[in-house]
PDB file of N, CA and C in Angstrom:
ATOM      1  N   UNK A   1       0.847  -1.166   0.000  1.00  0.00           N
ATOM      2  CA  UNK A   1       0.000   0.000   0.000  1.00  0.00           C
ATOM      3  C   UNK A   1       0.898   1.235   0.000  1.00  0.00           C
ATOM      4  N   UNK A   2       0.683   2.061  -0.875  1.00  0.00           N
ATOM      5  CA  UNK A   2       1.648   3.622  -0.618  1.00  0.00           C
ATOM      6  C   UNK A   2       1.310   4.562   0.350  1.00  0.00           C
ATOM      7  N   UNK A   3       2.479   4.560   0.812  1.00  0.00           N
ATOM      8  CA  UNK A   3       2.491   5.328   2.183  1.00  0.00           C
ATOM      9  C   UNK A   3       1.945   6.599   2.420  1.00  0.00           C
ATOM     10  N   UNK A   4       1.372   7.239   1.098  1.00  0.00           N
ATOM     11  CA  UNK A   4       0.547   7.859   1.139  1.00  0.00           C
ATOM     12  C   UNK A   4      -1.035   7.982   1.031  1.00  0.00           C
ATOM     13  N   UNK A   5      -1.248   6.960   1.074  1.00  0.00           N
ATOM     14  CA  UNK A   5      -2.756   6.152   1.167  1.00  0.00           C
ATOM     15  C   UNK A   5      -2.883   5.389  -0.417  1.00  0.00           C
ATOM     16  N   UNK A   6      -4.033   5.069  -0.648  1.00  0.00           N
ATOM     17  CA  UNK A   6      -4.755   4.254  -1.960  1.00  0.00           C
ATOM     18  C   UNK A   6      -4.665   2.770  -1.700  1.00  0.00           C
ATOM     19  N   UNK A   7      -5.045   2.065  -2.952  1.00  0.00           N
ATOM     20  CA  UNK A   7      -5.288   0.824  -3.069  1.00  0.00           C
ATOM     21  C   UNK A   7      -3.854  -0.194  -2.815  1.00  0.00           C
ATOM     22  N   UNK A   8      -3.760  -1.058  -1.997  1.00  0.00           N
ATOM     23  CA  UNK A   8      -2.641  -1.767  -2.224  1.00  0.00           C
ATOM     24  C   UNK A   8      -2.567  -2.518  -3.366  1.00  0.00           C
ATOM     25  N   UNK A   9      -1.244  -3.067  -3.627  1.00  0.00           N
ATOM     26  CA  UNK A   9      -1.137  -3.788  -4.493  1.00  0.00           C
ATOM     27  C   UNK A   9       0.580  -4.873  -4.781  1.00  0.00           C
ATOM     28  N   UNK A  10       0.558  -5.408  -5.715  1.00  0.00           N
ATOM     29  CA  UNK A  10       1.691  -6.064  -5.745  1.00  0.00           C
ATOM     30  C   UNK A  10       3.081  -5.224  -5.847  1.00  0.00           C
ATOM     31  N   UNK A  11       3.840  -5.404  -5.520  1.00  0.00           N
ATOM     32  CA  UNK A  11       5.072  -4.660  -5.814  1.00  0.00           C
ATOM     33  C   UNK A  11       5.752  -5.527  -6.686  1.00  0.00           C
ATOM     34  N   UNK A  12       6.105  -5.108  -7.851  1.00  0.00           N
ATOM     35  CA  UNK A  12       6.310  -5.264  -9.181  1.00  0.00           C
ATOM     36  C   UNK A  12       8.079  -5.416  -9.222  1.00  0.00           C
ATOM     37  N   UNK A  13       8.660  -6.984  -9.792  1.00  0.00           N
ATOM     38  CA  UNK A  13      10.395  -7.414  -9.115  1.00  0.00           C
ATOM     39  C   UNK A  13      10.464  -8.126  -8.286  1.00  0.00           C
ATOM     40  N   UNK A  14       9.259  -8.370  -7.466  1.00  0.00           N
ATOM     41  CA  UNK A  14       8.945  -9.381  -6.249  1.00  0.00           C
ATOM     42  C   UNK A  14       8.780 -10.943  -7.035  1.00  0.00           C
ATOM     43  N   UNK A  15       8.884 -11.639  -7.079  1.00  0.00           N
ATOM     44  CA  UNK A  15       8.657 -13.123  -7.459  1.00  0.00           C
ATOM     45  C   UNK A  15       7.756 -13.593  -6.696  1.00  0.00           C
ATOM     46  N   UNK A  16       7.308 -14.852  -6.947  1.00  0.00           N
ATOM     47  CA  UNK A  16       6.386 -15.186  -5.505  1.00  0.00           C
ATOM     48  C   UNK A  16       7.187 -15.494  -4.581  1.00  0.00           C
ATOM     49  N   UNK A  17       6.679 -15.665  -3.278  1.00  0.00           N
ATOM     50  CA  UNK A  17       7.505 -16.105  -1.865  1.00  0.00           C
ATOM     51  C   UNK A  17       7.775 -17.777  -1.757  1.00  0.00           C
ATOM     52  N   UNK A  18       8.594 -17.754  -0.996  1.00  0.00           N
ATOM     53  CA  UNK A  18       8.507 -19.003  -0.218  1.00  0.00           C
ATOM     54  C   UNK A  18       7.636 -19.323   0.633  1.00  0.00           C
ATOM     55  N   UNK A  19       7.031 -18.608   1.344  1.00  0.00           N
ATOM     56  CA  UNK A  19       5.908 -18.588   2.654  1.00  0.00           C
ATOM     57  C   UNK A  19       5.560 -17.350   3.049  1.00  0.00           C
ATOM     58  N   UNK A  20       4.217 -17.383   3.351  1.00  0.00           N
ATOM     59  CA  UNK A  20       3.548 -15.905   3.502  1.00  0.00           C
ATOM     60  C   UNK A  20       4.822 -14.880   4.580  1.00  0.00           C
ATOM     61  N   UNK A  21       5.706 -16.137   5.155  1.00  0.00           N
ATOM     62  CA  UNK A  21       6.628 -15.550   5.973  1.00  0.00           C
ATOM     63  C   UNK A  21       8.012 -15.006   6.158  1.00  0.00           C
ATOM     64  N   UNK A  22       8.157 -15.412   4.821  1.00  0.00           N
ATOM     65  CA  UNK A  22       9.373 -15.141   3.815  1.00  0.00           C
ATOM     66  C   UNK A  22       9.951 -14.110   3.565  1.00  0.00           C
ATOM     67  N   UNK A  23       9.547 -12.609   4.542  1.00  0.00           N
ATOM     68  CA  UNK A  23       9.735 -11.404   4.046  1.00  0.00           C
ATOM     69  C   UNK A  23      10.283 -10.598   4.813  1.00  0.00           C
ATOM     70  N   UNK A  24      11.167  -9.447   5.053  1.00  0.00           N
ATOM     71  CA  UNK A  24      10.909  -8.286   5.778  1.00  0.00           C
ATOM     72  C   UNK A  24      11.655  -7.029   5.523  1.00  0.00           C
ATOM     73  N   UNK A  25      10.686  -5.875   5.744  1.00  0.00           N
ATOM     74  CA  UNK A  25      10.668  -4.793   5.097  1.00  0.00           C
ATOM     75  C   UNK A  25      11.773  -3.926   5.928  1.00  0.00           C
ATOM     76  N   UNK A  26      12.684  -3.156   5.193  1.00  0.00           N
ATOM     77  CA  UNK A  26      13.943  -2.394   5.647  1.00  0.00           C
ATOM     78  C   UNK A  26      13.710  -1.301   5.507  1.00  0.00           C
ATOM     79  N   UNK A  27      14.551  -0.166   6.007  1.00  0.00           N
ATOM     80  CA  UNK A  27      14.241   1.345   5.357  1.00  0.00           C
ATOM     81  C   UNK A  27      15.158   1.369   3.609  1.00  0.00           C
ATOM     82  N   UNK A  28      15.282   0.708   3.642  1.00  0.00           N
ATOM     83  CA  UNK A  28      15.752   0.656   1.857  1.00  0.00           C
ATOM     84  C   UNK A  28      15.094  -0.261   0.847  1.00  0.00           C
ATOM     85  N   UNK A  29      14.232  -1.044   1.617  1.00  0.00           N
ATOM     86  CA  UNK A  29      13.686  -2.511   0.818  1.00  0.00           C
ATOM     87  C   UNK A  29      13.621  -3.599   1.343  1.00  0.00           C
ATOM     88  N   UNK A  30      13.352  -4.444   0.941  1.00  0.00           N
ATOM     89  CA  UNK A  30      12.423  -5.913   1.628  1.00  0.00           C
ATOM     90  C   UNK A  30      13.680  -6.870   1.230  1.00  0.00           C
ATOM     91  N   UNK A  31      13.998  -7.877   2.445  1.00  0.00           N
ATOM     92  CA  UNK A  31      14.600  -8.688   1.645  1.00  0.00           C
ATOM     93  C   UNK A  31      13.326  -9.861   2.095  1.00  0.00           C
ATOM     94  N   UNK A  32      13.699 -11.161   0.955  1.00  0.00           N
ATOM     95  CA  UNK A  32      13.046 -12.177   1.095  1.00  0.00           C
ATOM     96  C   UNK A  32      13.051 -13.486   0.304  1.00  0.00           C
ATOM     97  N   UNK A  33      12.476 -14.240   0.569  1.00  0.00           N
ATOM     98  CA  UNK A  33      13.017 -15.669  -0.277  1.00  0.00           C
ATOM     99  C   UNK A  33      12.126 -16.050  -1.086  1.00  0.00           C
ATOM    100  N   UNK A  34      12.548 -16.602  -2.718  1.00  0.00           N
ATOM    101  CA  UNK A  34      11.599 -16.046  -3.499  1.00  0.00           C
ATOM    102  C   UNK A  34      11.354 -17.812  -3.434  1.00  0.00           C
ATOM    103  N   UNK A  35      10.347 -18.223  -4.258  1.00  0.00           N
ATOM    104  CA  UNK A  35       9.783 -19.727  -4.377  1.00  0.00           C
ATOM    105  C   UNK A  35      11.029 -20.191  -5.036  1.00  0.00           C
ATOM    106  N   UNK A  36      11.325 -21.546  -4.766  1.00  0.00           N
ATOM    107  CA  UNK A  36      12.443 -22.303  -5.288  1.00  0.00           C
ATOM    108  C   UNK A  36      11.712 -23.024  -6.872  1.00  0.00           C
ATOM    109  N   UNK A  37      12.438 -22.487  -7.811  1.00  0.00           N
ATOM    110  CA  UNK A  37      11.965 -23.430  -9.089  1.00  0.00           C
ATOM    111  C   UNK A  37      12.850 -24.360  -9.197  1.00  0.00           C
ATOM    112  N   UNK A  38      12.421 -25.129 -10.161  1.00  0.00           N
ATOM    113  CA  UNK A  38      13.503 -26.520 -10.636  1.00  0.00           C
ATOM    114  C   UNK A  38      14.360 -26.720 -11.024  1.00  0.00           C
ATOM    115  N   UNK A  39      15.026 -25.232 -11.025  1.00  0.00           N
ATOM    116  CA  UNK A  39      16.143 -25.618 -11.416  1.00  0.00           C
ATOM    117  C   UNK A  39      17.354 -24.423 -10.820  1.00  0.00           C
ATOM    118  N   UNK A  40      16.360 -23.918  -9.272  1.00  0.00           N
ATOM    119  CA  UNK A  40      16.938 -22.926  -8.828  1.00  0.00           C
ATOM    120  C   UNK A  40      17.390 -23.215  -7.197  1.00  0.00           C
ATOM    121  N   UNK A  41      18.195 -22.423  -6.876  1.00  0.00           N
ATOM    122  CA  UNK A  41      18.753 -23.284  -5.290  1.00  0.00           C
ATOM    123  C   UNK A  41      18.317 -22.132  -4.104  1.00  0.00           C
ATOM    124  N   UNK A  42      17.823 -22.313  -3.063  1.00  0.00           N
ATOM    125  CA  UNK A  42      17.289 -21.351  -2.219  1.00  0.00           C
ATOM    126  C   UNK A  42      17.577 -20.145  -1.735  1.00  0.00           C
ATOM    127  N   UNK A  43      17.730 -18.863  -1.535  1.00  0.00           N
ATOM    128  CA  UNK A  43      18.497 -18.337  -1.645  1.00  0.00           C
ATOM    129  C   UNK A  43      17.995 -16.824  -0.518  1.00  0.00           C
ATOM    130  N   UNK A  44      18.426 -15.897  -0.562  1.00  0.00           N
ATOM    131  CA  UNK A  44      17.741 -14.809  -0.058  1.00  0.00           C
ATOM    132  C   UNK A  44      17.946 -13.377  -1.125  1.00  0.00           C
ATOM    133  N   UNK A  45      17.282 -12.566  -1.290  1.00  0.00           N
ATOM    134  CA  UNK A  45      17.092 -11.603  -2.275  1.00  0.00           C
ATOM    135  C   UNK A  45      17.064 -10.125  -1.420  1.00  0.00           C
ATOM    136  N   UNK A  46      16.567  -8.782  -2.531  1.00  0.00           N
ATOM    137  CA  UNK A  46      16.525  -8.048  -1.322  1.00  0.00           C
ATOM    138  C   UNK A  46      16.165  -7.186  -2.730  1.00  0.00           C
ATOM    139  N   UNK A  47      14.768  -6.562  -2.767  1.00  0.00           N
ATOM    140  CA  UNK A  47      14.197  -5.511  -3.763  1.00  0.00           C
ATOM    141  C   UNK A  47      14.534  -3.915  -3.009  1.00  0.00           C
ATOM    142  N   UNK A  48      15.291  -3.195  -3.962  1.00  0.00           N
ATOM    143  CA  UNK A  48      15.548  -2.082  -3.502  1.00  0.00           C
ATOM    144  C   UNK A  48      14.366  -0.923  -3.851  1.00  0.00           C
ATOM    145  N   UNK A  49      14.111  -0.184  -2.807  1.00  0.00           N
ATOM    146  CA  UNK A  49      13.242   0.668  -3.466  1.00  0.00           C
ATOM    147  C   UNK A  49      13.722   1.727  -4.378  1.00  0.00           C
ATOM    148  N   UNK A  50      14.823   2.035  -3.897  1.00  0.00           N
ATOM    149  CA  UNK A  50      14.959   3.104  -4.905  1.00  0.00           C
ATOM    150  C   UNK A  50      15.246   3.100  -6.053  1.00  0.00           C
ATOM    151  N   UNK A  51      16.124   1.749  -6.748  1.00  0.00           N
ATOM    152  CA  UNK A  51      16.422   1.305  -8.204  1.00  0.00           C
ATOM    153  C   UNK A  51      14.991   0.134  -8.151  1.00  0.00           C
ATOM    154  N   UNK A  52      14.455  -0.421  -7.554  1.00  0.00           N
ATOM    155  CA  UNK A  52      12.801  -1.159  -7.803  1.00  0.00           C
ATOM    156  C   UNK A  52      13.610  -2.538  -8.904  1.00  0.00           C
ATOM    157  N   UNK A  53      14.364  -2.882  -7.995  1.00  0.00           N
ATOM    158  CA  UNK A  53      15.407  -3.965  -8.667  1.00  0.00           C
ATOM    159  C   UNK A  53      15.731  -4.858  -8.058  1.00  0.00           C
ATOM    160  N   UNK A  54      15.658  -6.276  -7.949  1.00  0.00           N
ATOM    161  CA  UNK A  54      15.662  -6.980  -6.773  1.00  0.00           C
ATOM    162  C   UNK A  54      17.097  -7.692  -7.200  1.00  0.00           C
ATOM    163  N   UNK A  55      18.239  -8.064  -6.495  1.00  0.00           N
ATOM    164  CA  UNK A  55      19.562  -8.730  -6.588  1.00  0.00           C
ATOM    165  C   UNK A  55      19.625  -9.879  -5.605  1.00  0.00           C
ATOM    166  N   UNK A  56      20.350 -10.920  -5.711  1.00  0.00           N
ATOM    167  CA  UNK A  56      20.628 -12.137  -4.430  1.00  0.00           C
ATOM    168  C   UNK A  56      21.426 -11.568  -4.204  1.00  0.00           C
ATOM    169  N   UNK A  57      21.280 -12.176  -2.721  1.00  0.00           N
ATOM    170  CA  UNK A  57      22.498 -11.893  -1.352  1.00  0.00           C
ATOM    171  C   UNK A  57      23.319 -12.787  -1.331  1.00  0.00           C
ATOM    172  N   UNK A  58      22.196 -13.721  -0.856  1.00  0.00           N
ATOM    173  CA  UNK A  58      23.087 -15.285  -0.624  1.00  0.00           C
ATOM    174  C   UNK A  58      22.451 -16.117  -1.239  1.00  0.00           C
ATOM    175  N   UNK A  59      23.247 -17.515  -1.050  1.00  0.00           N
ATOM    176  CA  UNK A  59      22.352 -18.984  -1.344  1.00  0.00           C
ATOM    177  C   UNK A  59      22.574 -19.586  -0.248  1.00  0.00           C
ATOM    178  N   UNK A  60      21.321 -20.390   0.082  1.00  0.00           N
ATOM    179  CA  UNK A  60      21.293 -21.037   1.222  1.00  0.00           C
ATOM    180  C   UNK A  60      20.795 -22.450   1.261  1.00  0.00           C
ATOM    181  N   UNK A  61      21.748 -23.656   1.809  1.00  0.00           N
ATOM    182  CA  UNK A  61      21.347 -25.009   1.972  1.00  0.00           C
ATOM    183  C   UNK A  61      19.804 -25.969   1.672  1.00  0.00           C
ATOM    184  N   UNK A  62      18.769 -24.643   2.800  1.00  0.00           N
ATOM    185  CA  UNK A  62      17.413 -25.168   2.813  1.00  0.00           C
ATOM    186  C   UNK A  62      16.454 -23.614   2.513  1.00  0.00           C
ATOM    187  N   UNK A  63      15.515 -23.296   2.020  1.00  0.00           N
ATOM    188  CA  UNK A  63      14.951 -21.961   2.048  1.00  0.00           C
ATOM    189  C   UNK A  63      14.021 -21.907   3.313  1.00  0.00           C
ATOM    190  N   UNK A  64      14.575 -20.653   3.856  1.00  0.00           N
ATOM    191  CA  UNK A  64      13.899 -21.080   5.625  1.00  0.00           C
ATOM    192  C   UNK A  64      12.204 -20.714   5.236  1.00  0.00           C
ATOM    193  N   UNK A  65      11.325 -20.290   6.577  1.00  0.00           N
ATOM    194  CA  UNK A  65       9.875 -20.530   5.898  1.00  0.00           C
ATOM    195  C   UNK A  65       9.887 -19.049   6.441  1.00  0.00           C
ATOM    196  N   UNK A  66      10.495 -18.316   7.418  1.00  0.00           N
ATOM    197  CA  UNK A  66      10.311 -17.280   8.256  1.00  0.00           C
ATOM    198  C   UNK A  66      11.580 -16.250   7.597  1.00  0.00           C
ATOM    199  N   UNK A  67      11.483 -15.550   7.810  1.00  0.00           N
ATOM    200  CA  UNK A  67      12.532 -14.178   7.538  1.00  0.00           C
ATOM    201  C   UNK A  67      12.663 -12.700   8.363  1.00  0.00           C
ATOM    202  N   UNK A  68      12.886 -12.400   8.657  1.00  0.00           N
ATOM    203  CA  UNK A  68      12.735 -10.884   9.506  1.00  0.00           C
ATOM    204  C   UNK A  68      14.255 -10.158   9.136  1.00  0.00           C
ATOM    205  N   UNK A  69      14.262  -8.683   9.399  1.00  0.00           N
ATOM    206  CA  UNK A  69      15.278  -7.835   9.200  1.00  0.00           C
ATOM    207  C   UNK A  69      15.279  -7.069   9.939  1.00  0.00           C
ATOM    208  N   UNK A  70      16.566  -6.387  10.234  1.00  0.00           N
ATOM    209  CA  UNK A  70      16.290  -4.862  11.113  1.00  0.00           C
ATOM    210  C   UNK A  70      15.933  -3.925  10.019  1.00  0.00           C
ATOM    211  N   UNK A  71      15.865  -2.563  10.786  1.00  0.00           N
ATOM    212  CA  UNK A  71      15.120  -1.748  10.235  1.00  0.00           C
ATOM    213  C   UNK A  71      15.996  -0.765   9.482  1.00  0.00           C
ATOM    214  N   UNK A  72      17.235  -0.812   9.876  1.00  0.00           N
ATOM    215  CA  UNK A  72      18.543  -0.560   8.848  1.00  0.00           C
ATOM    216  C   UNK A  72      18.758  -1.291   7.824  1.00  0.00           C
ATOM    217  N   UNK A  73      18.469  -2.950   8.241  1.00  0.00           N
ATOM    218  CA  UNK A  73      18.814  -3.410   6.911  1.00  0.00           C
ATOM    219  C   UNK A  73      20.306  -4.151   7.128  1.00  0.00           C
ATOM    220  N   UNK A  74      20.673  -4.156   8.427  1.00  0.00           N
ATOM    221  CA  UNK A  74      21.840  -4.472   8.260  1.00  0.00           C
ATOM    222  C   UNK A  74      22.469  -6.367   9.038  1.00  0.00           C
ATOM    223  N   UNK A  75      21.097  -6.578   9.505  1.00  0.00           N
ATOM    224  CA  UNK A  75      21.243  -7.823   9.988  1.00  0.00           C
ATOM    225  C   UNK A  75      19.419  -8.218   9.788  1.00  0.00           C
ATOM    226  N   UNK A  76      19.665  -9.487   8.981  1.00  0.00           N
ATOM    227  CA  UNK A  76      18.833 -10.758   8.657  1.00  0.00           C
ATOM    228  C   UNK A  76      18.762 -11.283   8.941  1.00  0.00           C
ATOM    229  N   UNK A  77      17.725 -12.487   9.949  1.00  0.00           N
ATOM    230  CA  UNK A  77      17.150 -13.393  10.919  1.00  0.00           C
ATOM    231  C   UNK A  77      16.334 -14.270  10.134  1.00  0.00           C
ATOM    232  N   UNK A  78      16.618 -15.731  10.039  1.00  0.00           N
ATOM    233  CA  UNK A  78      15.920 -16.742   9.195  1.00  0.00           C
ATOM    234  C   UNK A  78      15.817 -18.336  10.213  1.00  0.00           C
ATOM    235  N   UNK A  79      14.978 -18.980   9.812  1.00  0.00           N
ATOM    236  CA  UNK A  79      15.041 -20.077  10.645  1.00  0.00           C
ATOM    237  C   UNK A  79      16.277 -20.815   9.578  1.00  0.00           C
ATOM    238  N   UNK A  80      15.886 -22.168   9.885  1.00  0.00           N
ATOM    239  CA  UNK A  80      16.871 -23.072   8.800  1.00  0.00           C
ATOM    240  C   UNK A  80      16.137 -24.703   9.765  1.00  0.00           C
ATOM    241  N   UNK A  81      15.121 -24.746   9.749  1.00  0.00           N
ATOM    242  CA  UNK A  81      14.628 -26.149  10.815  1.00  0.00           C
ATOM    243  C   UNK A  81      14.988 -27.718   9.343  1.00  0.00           C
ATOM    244  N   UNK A  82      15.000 -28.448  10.576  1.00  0.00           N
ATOM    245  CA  UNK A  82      15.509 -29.700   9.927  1.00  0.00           C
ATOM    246  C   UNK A  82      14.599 -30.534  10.037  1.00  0.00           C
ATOM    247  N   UNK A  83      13.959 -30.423  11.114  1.00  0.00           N
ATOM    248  CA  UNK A  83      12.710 -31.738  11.336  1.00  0.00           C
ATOM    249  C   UNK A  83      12.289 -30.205  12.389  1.00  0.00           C
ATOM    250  N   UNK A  84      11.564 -31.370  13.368  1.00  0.00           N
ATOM    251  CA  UNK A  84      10.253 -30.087  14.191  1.00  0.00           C
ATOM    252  C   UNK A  84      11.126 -28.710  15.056  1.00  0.00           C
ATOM    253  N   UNK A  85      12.398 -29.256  15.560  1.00  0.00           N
ATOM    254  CA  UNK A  85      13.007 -28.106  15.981  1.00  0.00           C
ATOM    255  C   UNK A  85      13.414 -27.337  14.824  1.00  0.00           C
ATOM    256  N   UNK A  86      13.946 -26.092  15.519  1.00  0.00           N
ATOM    257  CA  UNK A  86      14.482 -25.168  14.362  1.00  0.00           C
ATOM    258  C   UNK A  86      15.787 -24.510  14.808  1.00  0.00           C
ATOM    259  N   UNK A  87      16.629 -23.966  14.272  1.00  0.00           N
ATOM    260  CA  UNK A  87      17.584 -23.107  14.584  1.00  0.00           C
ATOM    261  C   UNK A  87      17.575 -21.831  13.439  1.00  0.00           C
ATOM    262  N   UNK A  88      17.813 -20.767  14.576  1.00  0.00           N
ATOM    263  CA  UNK A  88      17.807 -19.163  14.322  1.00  0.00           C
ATOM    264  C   UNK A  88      19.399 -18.758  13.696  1.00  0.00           C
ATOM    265  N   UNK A  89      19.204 -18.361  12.479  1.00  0.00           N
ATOM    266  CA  UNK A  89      20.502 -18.048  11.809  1.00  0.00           C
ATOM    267  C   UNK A  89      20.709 -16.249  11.958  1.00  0.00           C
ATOM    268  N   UNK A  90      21.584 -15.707  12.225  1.00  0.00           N
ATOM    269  CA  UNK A  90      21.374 -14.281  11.893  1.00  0.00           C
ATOM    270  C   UNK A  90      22.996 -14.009  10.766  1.00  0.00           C
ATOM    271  N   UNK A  91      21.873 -13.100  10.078  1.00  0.00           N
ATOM    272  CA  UNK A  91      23.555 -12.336   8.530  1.00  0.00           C
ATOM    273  C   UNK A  91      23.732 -11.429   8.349  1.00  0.00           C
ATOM    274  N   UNK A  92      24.859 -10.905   9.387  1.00  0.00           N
ATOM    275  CA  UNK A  92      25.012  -9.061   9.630  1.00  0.00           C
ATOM    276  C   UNK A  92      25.415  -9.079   7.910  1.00  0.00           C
ATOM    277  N   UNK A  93      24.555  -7.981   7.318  1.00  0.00           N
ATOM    278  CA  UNK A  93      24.897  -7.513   6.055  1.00  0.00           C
ATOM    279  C   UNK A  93      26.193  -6.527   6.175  1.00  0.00           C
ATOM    280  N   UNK A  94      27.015  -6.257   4.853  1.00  0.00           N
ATOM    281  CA  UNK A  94      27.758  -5.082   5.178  1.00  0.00           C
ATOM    282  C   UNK A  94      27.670  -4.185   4.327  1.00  0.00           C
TER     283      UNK A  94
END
């Protein structure tokens, strides 16, 4: 939705997600994990607002289901679970 009111809508460079939980919004842009295709390896992304251009960060082993960011942007929080437990990864950006 634009932060100046109106209709929400898709943000356009986004791919689909991995999980409705897959996301989180920075003061520069969202990073998040886009759906794994068949012939693609899991990874984390990050759509900038101001070029409206999305680039990978990393690639990662398993695509977690959860994602969060600070609000700088400068450290990324993902699960990485193997069976029912989970473990909390964090990736100070630089």
């Amino acid at each position: 939705m634009p932060t100046a009111g109106g209709a929400e809508g898709r943000v356009a460079g986004i791919p689909p997600l991995r999980s409705w939980a897959a996301w989180g919004v920075t003061e520069r842009g969202i990073f998040y994990c886009p759906s794994e295709g068949a012939n693609s390896a899991a990874s984390i992304d990050f759509y900038d607002f101001e070029t409206r251009l999305s680039r990978q960060i990393t690639l990662l082993s398993r695509t977690p289901f959860w994602l969060s960011a600070s609000a700088d942007g400068k450290e990324v929080l993902f699960n990485q679970a193997e069976q029912d437990e989970s473990t909390i990864v964090l990736v100070r950006a630089k």
